[in-house]
Protein backbone atom coordinates (compact mmCIF):
# COMPACT_ATOMS: atom_id res chain seq x y z
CA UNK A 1 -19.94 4.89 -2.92
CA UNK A 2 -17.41 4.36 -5.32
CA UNK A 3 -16.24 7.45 -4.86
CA UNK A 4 -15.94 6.85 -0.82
CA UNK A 5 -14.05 3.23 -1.58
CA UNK A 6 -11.35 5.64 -4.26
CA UNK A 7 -10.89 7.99 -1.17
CA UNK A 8 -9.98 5.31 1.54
CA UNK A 9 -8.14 3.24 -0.46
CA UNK A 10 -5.66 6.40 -0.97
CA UNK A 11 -5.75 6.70 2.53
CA UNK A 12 -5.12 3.87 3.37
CA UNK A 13 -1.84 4.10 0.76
CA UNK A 14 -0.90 6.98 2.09
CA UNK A 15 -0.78 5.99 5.75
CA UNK A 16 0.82 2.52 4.75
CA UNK A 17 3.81 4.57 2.72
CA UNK A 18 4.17 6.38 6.08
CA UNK A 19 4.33 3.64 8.50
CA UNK A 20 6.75 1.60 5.64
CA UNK A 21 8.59 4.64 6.22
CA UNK A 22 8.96 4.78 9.86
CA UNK A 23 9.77 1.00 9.83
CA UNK A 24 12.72 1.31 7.35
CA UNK A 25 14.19 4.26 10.20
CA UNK A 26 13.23 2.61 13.15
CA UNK A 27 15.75 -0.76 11.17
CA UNK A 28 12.38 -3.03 11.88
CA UNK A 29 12.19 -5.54 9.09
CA UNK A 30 9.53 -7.34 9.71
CA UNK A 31 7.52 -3.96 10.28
CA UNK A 32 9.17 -2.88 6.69
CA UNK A 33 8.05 -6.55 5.34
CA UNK A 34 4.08 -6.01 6.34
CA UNK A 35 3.75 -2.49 4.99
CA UNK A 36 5.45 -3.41 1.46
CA UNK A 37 2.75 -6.56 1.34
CA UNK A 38 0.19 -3.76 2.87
CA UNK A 39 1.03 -1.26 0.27
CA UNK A 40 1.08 -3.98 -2.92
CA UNK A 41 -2.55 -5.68 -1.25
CA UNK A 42 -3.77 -1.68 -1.52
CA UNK A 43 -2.74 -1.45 -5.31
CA UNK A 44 -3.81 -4.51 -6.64
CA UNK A 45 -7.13 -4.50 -4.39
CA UNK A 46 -7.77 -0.93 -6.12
CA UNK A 47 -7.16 -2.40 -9.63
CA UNK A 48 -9.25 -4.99 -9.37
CA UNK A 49 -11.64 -2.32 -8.92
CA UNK A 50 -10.65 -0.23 -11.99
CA UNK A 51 -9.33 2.16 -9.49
CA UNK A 52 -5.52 3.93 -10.41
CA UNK A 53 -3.54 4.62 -8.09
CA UNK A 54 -0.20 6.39 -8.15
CA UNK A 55 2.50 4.10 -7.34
CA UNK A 56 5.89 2.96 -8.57
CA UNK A 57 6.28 -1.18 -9.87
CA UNK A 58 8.68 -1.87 -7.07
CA UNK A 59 5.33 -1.31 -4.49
CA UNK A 60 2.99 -4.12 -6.69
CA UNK A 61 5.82 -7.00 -6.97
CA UNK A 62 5.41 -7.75 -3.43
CA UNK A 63 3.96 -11.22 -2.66
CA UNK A 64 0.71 -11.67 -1.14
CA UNK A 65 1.21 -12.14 3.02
C-alpha cells in the first residue's frame, strides 16, 4: 500500500503543478492561491509519511488553507 499512497501523492503533485499552472495564465488568483496551498498540503502530507518528493522550497512555505 505504501507504495499505492507514494504513487498518488505524485499524482496528485503533478496534476496540482498543472492546474497552478493554468491558473497563473488564465490571471485567476484565487485559483493560483488554492493550488500553491494544494501543492505545499501534498509535500508536507508526503513527509509526514517519510515520503520525498521532488519539489522546490518556494512550493512548502505556503500556509495551510
Amino acid at each position: 500500500m505504501t507504495a499505492m499512497f507514494d504513487q498518488e501523492l505524485r499524482e496528485q503533485l503533478a496534476q496540482a503543478r498543472e492546474e497552478l499552472a493554468a491558473a497563473r495564465a488564465e490571471g485567476d488568483a484565487d485559483g493560483v492561491q488554492a493550488y500553491e496551498g494544494r501543492i505545499a498540503s501534498l509535500i508536507r502530507l508526503a513527509a509526514q509519511h517519510g515520503i520525498a518528493l521532488p519539489h522546490d522550497a518556494q512550493e512548502e512555505e505556503r500556509p495551510l488553507p
